[in-house]
C-alpha atoms as a PDB file:
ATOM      1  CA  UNK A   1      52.259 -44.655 -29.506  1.00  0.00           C
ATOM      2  CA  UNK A   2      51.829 -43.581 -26.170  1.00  0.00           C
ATOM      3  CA  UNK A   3      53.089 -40.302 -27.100  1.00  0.00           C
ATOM      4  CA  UNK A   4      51.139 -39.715 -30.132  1.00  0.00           C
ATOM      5  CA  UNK A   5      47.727 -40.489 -27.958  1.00  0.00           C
ATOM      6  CA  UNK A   6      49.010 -38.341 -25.292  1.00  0.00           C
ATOM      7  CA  UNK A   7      48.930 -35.627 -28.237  1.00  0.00           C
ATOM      8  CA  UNK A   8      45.644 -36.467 -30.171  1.00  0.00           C
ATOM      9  CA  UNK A   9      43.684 -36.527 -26.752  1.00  0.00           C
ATOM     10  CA  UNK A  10      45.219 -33.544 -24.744  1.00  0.00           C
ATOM     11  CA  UNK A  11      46.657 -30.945 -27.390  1.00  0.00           C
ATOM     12  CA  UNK A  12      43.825 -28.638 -27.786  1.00  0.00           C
ATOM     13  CA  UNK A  13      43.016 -28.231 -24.244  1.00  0.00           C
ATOM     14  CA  UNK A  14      46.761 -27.958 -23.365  1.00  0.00           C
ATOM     15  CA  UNK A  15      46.997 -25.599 -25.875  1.00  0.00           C
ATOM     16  CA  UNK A  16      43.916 -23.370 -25.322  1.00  0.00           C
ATOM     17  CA  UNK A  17      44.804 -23.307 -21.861  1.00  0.00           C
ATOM     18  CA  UNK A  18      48.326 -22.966 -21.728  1.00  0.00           C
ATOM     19  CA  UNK A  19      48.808 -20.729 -24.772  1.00  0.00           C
ATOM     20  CA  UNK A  20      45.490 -19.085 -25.308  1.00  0.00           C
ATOM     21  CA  UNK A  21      44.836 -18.931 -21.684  1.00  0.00           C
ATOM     22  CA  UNK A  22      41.114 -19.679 -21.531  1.00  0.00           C
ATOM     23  CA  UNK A  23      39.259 -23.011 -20.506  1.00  0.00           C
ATOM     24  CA  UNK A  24      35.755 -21.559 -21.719  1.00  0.00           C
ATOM     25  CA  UNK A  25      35.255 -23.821 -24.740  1.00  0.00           C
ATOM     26  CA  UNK A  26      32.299 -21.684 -25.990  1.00  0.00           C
ATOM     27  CA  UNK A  27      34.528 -18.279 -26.314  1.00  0.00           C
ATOM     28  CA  UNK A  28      36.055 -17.083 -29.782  1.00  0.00           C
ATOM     29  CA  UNK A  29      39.572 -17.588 -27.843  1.00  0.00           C
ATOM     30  CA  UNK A  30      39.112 -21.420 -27.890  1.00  0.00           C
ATOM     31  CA  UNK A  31      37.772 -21.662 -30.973  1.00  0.00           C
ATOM     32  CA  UNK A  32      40.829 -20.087 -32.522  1.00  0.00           C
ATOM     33  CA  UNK A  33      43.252 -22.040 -30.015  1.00  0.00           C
ATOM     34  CA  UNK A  34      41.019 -25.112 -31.712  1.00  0.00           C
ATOM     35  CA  UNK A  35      41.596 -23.847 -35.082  1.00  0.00           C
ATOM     36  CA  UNK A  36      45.586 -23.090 -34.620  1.00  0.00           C
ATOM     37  CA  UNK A  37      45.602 -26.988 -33.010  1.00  0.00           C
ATOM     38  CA  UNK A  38      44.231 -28.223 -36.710  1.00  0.00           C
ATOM     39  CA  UNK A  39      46.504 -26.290 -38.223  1.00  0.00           C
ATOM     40  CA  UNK A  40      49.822 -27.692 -35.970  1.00  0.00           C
ATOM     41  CA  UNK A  41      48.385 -31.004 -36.911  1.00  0.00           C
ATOM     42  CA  UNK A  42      48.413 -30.180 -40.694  1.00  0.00           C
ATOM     43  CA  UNK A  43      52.073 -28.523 -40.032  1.00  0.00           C
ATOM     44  CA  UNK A  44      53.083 -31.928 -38.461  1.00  0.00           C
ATOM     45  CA  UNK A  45      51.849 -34.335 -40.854  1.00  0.00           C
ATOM     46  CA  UNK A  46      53.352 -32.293 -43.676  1.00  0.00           C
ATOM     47  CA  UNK A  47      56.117 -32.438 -42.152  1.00  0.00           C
ATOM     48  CA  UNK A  48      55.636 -36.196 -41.950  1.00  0.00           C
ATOM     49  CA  UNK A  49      55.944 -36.384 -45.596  1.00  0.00           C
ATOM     50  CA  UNK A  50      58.545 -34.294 -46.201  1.00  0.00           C
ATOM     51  CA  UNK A  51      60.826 -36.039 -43.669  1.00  0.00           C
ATOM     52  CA  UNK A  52      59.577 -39.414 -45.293  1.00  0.00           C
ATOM     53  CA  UNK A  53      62.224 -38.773 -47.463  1.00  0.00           C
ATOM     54  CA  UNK A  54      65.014 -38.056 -45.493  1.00  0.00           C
ATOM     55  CA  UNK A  55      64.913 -40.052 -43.101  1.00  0.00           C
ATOM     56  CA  UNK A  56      66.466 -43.218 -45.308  1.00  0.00           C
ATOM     57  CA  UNK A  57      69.507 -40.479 -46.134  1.00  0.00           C
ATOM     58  CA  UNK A  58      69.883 -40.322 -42.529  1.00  0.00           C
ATOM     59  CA  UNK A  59      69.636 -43.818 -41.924  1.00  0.00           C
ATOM     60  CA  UNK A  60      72.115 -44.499 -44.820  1.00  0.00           C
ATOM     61  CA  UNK A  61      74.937 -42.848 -42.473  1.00  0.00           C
ATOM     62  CA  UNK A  62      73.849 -43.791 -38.871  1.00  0.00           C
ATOM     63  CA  UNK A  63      72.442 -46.860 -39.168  1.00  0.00           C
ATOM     64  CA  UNK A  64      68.215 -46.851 -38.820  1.00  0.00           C
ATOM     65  CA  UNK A  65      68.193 -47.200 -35.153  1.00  0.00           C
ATOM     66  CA  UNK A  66      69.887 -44.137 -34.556  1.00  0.00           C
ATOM     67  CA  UNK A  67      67.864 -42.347 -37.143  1.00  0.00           C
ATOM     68  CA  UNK A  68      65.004 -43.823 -35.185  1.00  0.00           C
ATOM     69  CA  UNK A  69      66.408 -42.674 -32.008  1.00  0.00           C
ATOM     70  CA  UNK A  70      67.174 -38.877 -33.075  1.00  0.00           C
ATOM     71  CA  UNK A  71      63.184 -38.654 -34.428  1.00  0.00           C
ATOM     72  CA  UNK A  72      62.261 -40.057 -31.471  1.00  0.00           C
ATOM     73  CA  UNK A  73      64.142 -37.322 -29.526  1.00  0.00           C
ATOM     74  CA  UNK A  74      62.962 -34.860 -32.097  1.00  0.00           C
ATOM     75  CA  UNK A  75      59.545 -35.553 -31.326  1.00  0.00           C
ATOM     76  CA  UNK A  76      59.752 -35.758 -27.322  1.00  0.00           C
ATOM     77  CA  UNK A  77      61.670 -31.673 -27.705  1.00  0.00           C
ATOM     78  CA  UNK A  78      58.657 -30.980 -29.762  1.00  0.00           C
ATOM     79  CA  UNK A  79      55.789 -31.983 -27.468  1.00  0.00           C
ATOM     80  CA  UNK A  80      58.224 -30.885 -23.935  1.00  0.00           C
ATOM     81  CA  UNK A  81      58.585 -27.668 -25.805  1.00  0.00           C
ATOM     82  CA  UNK A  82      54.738 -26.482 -25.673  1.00  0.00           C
ATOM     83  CA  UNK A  83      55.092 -26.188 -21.986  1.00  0.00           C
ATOM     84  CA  UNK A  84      57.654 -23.435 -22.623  1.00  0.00           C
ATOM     85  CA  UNK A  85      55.623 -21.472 -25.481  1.00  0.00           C
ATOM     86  CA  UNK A  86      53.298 -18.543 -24.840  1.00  0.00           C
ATOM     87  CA  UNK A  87      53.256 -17.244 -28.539  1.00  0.00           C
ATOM     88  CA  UNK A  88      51.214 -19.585 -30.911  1.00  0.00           C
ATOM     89  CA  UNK A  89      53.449 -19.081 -34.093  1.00  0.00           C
ATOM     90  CA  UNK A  90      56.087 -21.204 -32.342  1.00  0.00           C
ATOM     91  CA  UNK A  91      54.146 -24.033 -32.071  1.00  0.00           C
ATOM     92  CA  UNK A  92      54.660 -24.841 -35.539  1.00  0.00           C
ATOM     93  CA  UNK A  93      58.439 -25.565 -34.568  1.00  0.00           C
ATOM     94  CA  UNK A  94      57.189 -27.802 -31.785  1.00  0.00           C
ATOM     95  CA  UNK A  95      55.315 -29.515 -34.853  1.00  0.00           C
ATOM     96  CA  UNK A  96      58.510 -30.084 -37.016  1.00  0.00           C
ATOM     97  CA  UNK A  97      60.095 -32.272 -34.147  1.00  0.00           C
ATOM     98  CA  UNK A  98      56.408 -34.131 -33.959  1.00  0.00           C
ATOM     99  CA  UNK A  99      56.323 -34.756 -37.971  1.00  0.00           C
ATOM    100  CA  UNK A 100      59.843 -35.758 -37.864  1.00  0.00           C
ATOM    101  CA  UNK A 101      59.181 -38.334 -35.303  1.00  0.00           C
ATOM    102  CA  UNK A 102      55.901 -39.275 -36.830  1.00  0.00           C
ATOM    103  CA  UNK A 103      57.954 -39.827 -40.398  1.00  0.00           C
ATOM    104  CA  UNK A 104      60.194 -42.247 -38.537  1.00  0.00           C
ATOM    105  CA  UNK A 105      57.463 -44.040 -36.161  1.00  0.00           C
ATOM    106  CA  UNK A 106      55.302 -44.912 -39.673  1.00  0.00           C
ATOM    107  CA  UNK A 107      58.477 -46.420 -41.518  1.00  0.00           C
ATOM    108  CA  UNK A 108      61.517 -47.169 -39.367  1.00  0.00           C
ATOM    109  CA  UNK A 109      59.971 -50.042 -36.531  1.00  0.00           C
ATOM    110  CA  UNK A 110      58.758 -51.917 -39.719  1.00  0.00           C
ATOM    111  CA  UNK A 111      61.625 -51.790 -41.638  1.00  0.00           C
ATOM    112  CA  UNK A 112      63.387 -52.761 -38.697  1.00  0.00           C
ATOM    113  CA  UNK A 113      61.330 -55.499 -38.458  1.00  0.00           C
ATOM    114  CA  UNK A 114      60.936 -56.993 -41.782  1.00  0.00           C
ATOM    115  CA  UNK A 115      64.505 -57.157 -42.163  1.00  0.00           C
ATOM    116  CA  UNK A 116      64.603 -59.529 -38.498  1.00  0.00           C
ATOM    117  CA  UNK A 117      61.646 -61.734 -39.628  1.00  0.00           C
ATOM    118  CA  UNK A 118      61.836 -64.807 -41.369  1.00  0.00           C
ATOM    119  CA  UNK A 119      59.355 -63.964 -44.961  1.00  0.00           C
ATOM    120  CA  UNK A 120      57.069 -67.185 -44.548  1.00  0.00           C
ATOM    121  CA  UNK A 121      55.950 -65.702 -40.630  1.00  0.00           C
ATOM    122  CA  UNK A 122      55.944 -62.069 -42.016  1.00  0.00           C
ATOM    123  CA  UNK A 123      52.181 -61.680 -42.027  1.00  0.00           C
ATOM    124  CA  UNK A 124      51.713 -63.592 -38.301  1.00  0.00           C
ATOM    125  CA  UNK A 125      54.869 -61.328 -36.650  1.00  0.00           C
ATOM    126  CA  UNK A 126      53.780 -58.196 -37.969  1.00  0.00           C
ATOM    127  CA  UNK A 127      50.326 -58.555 -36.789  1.00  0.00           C
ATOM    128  CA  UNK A 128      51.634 -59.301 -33.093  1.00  0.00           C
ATOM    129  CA  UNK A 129      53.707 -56.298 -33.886  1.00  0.00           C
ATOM    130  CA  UNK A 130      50.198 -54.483 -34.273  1.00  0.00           C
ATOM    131  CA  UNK A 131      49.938 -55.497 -30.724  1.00  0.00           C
ATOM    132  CA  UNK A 132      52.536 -52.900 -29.599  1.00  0.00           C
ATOM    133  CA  UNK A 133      50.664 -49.762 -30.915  1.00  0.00           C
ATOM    134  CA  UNK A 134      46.783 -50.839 -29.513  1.00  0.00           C
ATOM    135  CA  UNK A 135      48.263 -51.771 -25.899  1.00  0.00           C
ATOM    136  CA  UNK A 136      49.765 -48.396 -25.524  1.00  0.00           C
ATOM    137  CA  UNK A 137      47.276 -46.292 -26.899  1.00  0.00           C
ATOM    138  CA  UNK A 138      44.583 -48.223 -24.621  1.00  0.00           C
ATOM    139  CA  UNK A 139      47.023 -47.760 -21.555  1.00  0.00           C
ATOM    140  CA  UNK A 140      47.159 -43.618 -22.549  1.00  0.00           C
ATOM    141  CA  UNK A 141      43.177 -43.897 -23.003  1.00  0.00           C
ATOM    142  CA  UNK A 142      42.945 -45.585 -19.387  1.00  0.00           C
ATOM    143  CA  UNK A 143      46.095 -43.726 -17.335  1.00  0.00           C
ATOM    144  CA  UNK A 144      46.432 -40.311 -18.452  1.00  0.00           C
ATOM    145  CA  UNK A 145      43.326 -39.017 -17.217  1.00  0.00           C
ATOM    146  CA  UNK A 146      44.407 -40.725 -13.815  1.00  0.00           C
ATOM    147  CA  UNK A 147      47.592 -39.172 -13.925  1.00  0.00           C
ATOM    148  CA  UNK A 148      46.400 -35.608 -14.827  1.00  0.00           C
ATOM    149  CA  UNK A 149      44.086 -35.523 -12.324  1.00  0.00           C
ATOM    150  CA  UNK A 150      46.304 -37.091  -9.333  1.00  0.00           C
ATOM    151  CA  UNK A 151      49.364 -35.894  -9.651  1.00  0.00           C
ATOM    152  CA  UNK A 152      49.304 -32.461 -12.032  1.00  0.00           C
ATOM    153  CA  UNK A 153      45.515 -31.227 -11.104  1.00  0.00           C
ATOM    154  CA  UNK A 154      43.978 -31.551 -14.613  1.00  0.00           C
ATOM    155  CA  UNK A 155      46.217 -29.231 -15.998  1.00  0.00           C
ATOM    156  CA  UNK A 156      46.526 -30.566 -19.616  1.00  0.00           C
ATOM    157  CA  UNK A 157      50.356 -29.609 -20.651  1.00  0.00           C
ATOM    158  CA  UNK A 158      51.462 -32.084 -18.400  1.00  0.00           C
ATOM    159  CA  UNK A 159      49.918 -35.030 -20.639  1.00  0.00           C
ATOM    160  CA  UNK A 160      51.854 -33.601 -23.388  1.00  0.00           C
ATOM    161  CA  UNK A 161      55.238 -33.102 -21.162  1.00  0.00           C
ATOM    162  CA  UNK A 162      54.903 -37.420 -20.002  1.00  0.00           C
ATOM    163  CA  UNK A 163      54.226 -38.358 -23.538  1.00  0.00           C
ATOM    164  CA  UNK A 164      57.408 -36.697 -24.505  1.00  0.00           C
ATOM    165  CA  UNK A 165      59.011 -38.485 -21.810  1.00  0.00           C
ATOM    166  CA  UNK A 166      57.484 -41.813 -23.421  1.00  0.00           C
ATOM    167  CA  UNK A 167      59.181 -40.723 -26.523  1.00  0.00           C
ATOM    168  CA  UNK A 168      62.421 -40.558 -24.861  1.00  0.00           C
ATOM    169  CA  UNK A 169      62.034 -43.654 -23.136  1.00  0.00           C
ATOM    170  CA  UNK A 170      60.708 -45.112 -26.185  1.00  0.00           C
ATOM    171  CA  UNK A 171      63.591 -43.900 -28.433  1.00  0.00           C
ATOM    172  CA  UNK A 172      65.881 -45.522 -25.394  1.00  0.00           C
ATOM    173  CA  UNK A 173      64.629 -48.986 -25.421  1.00  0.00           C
END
């Protein structure tokens, strides 16, 4: 989830500045950085729902952590990837390896769980579970503007690069 808020917070400005190559958030360049941003997000969450349905084909032959693993990795390619893009267009591949790894985080961890769980706790352990997407999205809210500032001088991509790199890691543990 640290990923993900990495991406909600930073994307447009990454992208408007890194793509687009203007910071002036009043100029008809941002505005249609802005606009191709909504439209990535619509690409990814499509996506989303299209990989919904492949994923348990996937998981059928490799087991669900691995398919949870190989969206994960999907995902962290498709938010490292923006740093290496210049031409907006190919952002929407960048947004195929987010809505894979969005299909998987909205399905696999709970299946994973539910199966681990004994039914008459289900309700208490899955609200703990809860716990484990809040805490990281309040450490992103509370870090990565530390981070950008201190160590890549407010330049934007680099949120998007480290939540990648919490994909990974995530996908690892």
């Amino acid at each position: 989830w640290f990923a993900l808020f990495s991406m909600w917070i930073y994307t447009t400005t990454a992208v408007t500045e890194h793509v687009y190559g203007t910071t002036d958030t009043s100029s008809a360049l941002y505005n249609k950085g802005a606009d191709w941003v909504g439209i990535c997000f619509g690409v990814y969450n499509g996506v989303a729902a299209l990989a919904a349905f492949l994923l348990p084909l996937l998981a059928k032959k490799v087991g669900r952590r691995m398919t949870h693993l190989i969206a994960l990795f999907c995902g962290a390619a498709g938010l490292i990837s923006i740093f290496f893009i210049n031409d907006p267009d190919f952002l929407i591949l960048s947004m195929i390896g987010v809505g894979i790894a969005w299909a998987s985080i909205l399905s696999i961890p709970y299946a994973l769980l539910s199966t681990a769980l004994p039914a008459e706790k289900m309700g208490y352990y899955m609200g703990v579970f809860n716990f484990f997407i809040v805490i990281p999205q309040i450490v992103a809210a509370g870090l990565l503007g530390f981070i950008l500032k201190n160590f890549f001088g407010n330049d934007a991509i680099y949120a998007l690069i480290v939540g990648g790199a919490a994909m990974i890691l995530a996908g690892l543990l």
